[in-house]
PDB file of N, CA and C in Angstrom:
ATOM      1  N   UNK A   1       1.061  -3.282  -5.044  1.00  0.00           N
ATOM      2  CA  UNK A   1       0.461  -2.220  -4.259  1.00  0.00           C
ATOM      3  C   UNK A   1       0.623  -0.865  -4.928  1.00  0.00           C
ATOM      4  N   UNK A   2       1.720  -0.677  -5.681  1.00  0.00           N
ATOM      5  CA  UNK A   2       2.366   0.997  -6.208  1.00  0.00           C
ATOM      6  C   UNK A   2       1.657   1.657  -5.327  1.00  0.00           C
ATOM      7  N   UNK A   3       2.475   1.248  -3.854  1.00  0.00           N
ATOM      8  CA  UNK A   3       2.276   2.615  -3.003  1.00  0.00           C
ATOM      9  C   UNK A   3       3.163   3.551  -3.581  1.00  0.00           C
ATOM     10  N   UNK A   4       3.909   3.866  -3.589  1.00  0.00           N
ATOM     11  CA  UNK A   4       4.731   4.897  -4.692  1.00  0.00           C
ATOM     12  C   UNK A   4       3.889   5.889  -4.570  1.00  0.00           C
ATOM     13  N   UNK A   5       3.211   5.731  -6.015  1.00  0.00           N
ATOM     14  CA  UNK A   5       2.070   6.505  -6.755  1.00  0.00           C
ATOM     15  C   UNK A   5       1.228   6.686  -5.932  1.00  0.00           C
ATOM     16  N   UNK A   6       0.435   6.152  -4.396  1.00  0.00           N
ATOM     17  CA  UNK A   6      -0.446   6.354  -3.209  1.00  0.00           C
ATOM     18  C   UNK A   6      -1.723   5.376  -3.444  1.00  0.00           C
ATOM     19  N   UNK A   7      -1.644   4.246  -3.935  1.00  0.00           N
ATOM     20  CA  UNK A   7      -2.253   3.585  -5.254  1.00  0.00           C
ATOM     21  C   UNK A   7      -2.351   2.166  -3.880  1.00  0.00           C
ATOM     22  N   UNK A   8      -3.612   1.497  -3.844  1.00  0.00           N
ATOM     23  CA  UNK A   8      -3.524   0.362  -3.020  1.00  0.00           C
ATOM     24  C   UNK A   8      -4.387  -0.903  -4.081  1.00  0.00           C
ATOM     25  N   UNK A   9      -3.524  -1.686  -4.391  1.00  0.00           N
ATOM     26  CA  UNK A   9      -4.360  -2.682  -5.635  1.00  0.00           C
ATOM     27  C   UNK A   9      -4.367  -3.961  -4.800  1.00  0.00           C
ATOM     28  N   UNK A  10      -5.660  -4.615  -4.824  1.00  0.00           N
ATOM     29  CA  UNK A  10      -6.314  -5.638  -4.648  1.00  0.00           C
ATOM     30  C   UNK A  10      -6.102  -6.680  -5.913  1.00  0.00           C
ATOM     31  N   UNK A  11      -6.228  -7.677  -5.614  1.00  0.00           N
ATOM     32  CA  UNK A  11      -6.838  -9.174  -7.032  1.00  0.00           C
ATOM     33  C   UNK A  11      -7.779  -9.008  -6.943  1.00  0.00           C
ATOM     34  N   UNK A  12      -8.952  -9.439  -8.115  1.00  0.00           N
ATOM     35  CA  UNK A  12     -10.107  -9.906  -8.237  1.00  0.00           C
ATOM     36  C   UNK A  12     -10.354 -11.174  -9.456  1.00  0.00           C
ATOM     37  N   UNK A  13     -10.669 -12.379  -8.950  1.00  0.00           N
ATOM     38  CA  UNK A  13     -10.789 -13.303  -9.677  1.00  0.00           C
ATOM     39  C   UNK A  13     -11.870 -12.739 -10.532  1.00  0.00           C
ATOM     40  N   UNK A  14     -11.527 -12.875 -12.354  1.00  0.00           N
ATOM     41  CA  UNK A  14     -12.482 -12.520 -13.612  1.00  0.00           C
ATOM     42  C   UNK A  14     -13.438 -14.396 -13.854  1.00  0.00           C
ATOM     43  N   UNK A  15     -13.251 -15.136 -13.127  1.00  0.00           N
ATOM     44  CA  UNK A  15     -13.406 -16.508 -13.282  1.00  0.00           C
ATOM     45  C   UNK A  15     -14.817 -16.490 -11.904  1.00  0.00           C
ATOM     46  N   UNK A  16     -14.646 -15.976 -11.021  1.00  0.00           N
ATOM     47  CA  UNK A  16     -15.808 -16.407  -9.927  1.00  0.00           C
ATOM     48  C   UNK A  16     -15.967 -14.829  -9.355  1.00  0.00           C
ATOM     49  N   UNK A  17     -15.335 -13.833  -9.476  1.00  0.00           N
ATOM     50  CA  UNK A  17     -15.147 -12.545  -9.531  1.00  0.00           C
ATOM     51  C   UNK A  17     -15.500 -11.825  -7.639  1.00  0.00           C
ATOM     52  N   UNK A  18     -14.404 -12.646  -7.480  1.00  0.00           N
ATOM     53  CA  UNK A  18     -14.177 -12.299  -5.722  1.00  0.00           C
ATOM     54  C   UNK A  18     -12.919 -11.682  -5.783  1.00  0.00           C
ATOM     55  N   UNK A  19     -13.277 -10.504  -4.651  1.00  0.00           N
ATOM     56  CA  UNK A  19     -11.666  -9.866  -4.383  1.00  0.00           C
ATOM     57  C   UNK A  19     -10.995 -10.459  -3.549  1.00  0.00           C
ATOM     58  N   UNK A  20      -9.635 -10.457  -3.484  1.00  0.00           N
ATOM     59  CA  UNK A  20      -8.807 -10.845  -2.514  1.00  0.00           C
ATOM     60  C   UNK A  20      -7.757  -9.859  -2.249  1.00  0.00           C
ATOM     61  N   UNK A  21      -7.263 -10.498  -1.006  1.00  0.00           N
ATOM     62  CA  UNK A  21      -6.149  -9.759  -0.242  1.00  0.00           C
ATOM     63  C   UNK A  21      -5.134 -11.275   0.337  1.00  0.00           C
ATOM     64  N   UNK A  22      -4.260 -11.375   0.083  1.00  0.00           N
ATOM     65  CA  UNK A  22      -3.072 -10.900  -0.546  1.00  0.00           C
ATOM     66  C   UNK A  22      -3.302 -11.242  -1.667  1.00  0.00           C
ATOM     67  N   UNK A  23      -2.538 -10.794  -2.839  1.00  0.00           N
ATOM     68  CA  UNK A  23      -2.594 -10.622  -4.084  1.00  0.00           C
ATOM     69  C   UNK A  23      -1.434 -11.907  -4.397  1.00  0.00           C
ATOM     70  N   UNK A  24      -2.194 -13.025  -5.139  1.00  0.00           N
ATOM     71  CA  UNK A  24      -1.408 -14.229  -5.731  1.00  0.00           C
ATOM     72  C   UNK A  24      -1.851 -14.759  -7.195  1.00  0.00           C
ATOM     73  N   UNK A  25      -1.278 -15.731  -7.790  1.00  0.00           N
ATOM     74  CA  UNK A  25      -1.068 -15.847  -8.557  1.00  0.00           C
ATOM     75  C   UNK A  25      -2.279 -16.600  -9.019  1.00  0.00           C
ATOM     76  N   UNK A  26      -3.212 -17.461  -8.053  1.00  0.00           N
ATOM     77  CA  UNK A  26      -4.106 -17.941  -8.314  1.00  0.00           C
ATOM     78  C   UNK A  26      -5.630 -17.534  -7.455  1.00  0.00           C
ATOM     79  N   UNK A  27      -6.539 -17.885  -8.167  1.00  0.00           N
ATOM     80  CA  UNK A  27      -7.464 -17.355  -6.775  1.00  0.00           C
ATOM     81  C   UNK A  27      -7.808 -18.386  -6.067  1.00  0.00           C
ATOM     82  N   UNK A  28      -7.831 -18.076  -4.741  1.00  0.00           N
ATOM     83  CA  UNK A  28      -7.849 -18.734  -3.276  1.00  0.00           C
ATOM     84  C   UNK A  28      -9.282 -19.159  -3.068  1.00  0.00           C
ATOM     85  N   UNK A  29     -10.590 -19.061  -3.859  1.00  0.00           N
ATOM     86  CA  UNK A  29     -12.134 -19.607  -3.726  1.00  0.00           C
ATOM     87  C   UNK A  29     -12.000 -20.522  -4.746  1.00  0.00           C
ATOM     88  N   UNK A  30     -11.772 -20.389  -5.732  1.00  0.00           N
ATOM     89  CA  UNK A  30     -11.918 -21.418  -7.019  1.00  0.00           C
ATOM     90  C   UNK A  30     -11.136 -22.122  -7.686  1.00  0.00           C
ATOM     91  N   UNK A  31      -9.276 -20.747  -7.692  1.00  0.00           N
ATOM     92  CA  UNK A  31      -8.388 -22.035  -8.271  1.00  0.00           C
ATOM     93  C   UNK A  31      -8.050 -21.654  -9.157  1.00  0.00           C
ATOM     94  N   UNK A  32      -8.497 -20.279 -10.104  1.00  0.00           N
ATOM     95  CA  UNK A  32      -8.189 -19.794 -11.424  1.00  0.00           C
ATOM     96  C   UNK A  32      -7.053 -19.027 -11.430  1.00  0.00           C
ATOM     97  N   UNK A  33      -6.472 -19.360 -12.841  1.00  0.00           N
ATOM     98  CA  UNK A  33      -5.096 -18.285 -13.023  1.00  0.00           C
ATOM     99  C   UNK A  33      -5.814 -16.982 -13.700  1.00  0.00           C
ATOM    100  N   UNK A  34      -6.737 -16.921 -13.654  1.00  0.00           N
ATOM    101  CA  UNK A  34      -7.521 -15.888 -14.161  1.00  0.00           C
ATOM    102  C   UNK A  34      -8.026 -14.827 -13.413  1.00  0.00           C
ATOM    103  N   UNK A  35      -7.056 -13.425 -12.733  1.00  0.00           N
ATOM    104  CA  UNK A  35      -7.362 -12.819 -12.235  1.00  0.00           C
ATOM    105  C   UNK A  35      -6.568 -11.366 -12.697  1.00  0.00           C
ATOM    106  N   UNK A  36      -7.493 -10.126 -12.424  1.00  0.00           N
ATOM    107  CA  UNK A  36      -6.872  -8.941 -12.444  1.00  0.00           C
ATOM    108  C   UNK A  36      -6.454  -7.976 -11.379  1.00  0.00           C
ATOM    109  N   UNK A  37      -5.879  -6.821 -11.682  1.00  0.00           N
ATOM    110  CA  UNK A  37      -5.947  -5.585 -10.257  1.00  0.00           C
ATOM    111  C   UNK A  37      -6.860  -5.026 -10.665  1.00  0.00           C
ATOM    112  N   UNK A  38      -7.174  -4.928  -9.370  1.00  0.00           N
ATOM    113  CA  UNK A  38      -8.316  -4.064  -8.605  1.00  0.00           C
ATOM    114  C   UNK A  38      -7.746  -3.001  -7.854  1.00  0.00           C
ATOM    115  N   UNK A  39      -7.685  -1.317  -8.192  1.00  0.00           N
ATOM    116  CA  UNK A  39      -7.814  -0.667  -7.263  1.00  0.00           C
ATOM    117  C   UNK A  39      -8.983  -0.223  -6.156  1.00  0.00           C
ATOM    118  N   UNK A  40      -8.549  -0.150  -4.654  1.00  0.00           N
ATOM    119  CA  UNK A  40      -9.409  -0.049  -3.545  1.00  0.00           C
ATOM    120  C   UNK A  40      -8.526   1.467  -2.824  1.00  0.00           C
ATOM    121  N   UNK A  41      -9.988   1.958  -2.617  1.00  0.00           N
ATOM    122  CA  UNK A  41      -9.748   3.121  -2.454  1.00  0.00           C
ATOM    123  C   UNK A  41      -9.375   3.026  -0.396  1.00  0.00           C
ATOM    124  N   UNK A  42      -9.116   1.588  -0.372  1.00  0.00           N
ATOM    125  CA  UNK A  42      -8.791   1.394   0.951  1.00  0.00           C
ATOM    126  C   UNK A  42      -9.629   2.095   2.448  1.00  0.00           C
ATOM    127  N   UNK A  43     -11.114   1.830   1.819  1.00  0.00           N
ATOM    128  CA  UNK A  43     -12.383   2.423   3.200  1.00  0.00           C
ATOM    129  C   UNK A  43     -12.524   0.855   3.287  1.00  0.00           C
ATOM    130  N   UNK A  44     -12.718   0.847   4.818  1.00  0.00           N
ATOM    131  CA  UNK A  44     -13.520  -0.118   5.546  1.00  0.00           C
ATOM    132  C   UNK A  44     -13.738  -0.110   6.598  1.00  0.00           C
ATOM    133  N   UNK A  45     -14.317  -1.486   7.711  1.00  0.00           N
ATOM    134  CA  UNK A  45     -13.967  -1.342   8.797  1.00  0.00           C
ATOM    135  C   UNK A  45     -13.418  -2.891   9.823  1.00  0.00           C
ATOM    136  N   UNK A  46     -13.492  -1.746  11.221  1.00  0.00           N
ATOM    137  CA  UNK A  46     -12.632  -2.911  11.989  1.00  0.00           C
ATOM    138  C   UNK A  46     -12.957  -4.059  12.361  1.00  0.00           C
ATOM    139  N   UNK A  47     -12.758  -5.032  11.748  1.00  0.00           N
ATOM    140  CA  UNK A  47     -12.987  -6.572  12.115  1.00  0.00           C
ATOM    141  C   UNK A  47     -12.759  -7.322  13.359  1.00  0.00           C
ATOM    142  N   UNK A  48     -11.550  -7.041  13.868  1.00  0.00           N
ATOM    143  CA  UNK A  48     -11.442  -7.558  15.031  1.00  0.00           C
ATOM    144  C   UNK A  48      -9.858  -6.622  15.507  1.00  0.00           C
ATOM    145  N   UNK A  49      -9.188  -6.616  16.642  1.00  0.00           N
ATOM    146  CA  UNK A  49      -7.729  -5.904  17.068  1.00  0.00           C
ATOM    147  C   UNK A  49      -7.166  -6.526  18.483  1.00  0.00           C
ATOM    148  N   UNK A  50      -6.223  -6.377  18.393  1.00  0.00           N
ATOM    149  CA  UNK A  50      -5.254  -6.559  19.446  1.00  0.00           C
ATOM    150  C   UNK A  50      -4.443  -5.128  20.078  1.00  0.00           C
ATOM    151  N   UNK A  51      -4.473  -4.690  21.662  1.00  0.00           N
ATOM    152  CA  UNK A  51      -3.734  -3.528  21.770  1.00  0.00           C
ATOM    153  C   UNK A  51      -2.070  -4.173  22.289  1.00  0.00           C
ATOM    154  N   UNK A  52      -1.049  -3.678  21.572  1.00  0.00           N
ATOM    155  CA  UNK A  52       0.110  -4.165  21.801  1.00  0.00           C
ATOM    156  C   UNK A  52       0.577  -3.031  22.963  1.00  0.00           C
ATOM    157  N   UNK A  53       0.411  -3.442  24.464  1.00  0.00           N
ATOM    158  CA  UNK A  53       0.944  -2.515  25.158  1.00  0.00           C
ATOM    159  C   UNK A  53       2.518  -2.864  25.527  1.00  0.00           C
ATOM    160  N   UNK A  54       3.101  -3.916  24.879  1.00  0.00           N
ATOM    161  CA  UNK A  54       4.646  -4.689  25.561  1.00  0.00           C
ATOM    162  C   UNK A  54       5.436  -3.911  24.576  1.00  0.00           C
ATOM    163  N   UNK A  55       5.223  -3.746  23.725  1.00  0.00           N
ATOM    164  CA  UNK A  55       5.759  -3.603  22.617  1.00  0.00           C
ATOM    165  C   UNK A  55       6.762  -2.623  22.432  1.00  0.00           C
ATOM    166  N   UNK A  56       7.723  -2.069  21.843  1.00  0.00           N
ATOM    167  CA  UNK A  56       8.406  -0.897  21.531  1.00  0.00           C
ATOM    168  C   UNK A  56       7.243  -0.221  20.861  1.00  0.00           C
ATOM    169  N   UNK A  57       7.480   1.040  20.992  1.00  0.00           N
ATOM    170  CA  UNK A  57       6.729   2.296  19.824  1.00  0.00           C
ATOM    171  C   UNK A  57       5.427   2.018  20.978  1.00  0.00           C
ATOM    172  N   UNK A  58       4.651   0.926  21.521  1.00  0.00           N
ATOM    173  CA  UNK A  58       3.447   0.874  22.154  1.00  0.00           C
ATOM    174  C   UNK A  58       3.243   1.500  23.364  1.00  0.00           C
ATOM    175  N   UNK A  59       1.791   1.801  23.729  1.00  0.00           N
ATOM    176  CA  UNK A  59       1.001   0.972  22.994  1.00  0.00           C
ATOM    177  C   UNK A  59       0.187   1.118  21.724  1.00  0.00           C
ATOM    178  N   UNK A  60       0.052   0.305  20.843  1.00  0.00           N
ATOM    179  CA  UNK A  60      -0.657   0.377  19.303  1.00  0.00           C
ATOM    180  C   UNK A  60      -1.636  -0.864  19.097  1.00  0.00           C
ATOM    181  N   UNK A  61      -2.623   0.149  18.096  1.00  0.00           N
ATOM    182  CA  UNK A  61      -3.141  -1.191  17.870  1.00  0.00           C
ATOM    183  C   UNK A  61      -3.157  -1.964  16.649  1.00  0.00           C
ATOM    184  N   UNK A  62      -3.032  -3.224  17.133  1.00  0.00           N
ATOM    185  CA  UNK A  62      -2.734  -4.251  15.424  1.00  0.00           C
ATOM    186  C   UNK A  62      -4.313  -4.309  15.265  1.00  0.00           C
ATOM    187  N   UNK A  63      -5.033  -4.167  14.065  1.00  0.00           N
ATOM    188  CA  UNK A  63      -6.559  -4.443  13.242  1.00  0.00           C
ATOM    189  C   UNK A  63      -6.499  -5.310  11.904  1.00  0.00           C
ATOM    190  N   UNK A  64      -7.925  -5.725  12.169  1.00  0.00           N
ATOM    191  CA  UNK A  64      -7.723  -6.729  11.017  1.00  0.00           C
ATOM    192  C   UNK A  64      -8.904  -6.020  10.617  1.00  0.00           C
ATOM    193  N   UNK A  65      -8.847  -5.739   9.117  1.00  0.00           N
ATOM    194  CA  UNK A  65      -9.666  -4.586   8.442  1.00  0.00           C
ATOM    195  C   UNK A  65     -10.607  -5.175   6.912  1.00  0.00           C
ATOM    196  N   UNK A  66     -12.003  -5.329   6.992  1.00  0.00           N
ATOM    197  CA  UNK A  66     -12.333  -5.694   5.891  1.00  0.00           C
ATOM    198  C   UNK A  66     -12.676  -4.976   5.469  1.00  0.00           C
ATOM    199  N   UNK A  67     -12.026  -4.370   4.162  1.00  0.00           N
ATOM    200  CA  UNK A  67     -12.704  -3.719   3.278  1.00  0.00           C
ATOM    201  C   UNK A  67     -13.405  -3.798   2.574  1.00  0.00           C
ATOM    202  N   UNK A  68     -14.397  -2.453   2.104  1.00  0.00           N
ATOM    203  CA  UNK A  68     -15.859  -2.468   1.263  1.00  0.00           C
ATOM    204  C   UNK A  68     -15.855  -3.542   0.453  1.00  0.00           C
ATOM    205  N   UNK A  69     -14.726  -3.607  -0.273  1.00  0.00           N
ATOM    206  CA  UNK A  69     -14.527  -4.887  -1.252  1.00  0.00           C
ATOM    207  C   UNK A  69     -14.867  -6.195  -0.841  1.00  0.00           C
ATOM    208  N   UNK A  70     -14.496  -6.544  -0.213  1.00  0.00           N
ATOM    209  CA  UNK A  70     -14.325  -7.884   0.628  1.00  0.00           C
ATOM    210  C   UNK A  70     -13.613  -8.295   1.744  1.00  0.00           C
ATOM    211  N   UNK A  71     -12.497  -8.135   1.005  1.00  0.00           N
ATOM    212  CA  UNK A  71     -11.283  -8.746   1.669  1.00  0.00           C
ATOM    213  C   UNK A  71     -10.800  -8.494   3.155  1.00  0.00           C
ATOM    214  N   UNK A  72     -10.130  -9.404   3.999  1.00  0.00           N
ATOM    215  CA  UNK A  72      -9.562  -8.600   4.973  1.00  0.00           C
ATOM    216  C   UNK A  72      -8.021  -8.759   4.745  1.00  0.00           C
ATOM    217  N   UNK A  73      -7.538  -7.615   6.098  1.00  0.00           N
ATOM    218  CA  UNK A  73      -6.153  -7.960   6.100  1.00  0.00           C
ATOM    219  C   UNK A  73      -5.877  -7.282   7.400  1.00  0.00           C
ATOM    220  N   UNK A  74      -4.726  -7.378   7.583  1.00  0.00           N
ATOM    221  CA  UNK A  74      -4.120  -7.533   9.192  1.00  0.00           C
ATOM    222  C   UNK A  74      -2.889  -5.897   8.989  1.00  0.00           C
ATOM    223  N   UNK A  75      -3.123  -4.540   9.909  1.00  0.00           N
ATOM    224  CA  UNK A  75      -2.499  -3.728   9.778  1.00  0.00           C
ATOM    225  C   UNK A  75      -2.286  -2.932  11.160  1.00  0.00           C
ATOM    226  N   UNK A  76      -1.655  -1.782  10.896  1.00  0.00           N
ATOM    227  CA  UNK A  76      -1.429  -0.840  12.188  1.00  0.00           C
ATOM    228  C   UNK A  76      -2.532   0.027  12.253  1.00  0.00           C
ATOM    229  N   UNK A  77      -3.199   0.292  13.325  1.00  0.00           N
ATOM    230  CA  UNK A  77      -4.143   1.559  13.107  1.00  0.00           C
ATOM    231  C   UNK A  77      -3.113   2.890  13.768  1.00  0.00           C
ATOM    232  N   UNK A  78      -3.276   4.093  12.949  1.00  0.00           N
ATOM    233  CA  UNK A  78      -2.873   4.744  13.413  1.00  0.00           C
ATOM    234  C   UNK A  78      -3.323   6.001  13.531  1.00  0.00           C
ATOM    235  N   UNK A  79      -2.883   7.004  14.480  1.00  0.00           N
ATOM    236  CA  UNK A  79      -3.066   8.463  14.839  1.00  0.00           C
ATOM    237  C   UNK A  79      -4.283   8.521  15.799  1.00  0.00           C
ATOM    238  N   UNK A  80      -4.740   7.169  16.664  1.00  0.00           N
ATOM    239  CA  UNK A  80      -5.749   6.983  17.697  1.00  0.00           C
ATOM    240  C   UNK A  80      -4.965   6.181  18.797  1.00  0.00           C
ATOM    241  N   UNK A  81      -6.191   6.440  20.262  1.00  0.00           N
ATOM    242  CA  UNK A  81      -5.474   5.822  21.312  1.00  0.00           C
ATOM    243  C   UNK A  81      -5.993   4.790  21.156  1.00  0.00           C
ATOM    244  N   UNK A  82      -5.500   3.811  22.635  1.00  0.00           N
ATOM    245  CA  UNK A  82      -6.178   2.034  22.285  1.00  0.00           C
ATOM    246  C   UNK A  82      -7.402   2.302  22.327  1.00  0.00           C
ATOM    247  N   UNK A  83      -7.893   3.238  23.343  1.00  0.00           N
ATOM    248  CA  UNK A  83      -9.520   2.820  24.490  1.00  0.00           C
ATOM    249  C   UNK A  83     -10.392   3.737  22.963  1.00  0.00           C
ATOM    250  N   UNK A  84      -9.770   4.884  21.721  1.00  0.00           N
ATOM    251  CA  UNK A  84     -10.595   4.739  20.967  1.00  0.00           C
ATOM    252  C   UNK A  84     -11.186   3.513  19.952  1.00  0.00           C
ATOM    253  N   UNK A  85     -10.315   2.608  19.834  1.00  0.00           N
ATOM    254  CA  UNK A  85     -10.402   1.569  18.952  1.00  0.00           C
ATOM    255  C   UNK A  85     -11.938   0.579  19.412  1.00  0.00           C
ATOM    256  N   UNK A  86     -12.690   0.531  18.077  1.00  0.00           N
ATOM    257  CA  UNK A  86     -14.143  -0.526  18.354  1.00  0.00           C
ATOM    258  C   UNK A  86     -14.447  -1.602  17.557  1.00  0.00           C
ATOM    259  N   UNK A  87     -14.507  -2.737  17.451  1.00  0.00           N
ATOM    260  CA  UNK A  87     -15.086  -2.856  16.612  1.00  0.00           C
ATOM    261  C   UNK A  87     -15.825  -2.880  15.963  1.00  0.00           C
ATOM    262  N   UNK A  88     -15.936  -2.372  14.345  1.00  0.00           N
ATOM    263  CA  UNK A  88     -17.014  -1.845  13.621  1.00  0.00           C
ATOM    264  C   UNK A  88     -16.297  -0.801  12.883  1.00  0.00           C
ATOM    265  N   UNK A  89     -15.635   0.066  13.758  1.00  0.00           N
ATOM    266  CA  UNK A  89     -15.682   1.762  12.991  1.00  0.00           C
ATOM    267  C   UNK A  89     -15.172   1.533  11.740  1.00  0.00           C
ATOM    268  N   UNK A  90     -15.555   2.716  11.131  1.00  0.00           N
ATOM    269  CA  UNK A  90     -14.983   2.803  10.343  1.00  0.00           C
ATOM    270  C   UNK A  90     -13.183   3.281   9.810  1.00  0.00           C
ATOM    271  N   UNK A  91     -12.661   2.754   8.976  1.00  0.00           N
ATOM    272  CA  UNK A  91     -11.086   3.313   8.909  1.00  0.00           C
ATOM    273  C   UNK A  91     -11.066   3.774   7.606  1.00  0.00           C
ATOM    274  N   UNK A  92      -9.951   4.145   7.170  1.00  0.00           N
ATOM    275  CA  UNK A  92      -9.671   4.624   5.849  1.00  0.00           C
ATOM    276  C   UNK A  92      -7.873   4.641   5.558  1.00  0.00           C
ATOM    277  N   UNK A  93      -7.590   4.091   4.383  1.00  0.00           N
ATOM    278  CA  UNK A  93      -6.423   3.701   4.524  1.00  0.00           C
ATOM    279  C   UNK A  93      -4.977   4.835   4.524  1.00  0.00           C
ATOM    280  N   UNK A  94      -4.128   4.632   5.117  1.00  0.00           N
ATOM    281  CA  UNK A  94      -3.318   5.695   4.922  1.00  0.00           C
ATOM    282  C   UNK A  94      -1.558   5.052   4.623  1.00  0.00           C
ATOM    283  N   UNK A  95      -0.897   6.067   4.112  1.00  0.00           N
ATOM    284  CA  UNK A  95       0.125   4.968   3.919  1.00  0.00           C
ATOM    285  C   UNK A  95       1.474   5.798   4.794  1.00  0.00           C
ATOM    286  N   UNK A  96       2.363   4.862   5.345  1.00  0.00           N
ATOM    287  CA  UNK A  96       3.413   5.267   6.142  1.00  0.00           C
ATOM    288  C   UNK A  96       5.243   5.305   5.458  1.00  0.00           C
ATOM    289  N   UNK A  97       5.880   5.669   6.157  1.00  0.00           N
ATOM    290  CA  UNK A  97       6.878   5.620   5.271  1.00  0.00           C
ATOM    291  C   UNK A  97       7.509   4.369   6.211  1.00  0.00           C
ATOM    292  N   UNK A  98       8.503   4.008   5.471  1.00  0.00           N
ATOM    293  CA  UNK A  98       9.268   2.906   6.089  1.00  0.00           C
ATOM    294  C   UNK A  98      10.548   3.209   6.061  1.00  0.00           C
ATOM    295  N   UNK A  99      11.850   2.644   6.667  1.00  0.00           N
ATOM    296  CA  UNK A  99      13.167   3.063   6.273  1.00  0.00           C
ATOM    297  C   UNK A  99      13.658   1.927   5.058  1.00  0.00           C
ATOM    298  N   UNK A 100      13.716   2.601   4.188  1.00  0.00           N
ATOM    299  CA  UNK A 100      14.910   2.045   2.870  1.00  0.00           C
ATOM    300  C   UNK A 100      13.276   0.687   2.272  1.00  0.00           C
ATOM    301  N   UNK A 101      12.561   1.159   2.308  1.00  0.00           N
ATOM    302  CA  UNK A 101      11.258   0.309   1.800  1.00  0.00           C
ATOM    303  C   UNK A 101       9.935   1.115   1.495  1.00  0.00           C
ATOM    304  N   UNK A 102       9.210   0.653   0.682  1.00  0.00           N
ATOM    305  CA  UNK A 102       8.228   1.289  -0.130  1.00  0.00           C
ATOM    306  C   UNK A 102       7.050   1.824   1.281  1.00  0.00           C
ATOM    307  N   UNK A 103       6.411   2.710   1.102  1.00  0.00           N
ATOM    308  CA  UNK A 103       5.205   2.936   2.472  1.00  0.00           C
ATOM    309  C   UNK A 103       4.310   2.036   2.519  1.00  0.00           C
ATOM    310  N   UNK A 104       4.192   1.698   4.042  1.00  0.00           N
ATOM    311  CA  UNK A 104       3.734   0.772   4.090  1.00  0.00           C
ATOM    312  C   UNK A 104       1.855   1.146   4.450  1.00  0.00           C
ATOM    313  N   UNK A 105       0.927   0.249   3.947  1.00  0.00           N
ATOM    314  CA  UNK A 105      -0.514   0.421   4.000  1.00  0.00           C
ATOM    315  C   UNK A 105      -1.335   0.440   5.803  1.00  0.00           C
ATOM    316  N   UNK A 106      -1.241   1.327   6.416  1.00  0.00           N
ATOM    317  CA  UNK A 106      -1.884   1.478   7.642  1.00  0.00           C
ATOM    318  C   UNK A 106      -3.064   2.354   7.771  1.00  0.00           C
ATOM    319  N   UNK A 107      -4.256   1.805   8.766  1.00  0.00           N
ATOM    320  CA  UNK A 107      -5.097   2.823   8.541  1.00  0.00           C
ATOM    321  C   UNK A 107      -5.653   3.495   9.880  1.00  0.00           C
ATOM    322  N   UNK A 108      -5.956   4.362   9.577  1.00  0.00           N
ATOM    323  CA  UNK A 108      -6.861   5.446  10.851  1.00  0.00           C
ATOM    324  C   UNK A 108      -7.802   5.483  10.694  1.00  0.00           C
ATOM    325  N   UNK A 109      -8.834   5.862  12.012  1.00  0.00           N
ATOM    326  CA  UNK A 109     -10.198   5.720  11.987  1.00  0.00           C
ATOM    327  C   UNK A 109     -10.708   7.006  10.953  1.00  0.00           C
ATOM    328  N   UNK A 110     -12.013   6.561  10.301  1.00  0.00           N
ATOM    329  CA  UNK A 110     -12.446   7.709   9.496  1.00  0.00           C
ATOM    330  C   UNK A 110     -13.324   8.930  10.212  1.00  0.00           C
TER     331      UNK A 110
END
């Protein structure tokens, strides 16, 4: 990821040349050890969500976010209420801090 640097890297198989999310060792359509990073400038939108109202810190919402690229993945939306959350909108990625761990990738609506 080198969130560090503010940096969000994707895989992209160079063999069938699909992006993915999570980033492994092989690609997950075809099977090849033949893949590179991809930086994603982390725009997309909301795929589907859950509002966690039980929760500590809640209520929040968990989104599952496909980005322009392809891929999806499963995150926090943040700095919105539940009843703004749709699916469709658009998000844009932002990164959070964590305690004693690298920031973690969450996004807010754009």
């Amino acid at each position: 990821m080198q969130a560090e640097q503010g940096r969000f890297l994707i895989k992209r198989c160079t063999a069938c040349n699909q992006p993915f999310w999570y980033p492994r060792a092989l690609c997950p359509f075809c099977g090849s050890p033949e893949t590179e990073w991809l930086e994603s400038p982390g725009e997309g939108e909301i795929y589907s969500y859950s509002i966690m109202r039980r929760a500590p810190g809640g209520p929040y919402a968990m989104v599952f976010v496909t980005l322009d690229e392809g891929p999806t993945l499963l995150s926090n939306l943040v700095d919105c209420q539940p009843d703004q959350v749709r699916i469709g909108a658009r998000v844009k990625l932002r990164w959070q801090d964590t305690e004693g761990g690298p920031p973690a990738p969450v996004f807010a609506l754009a």
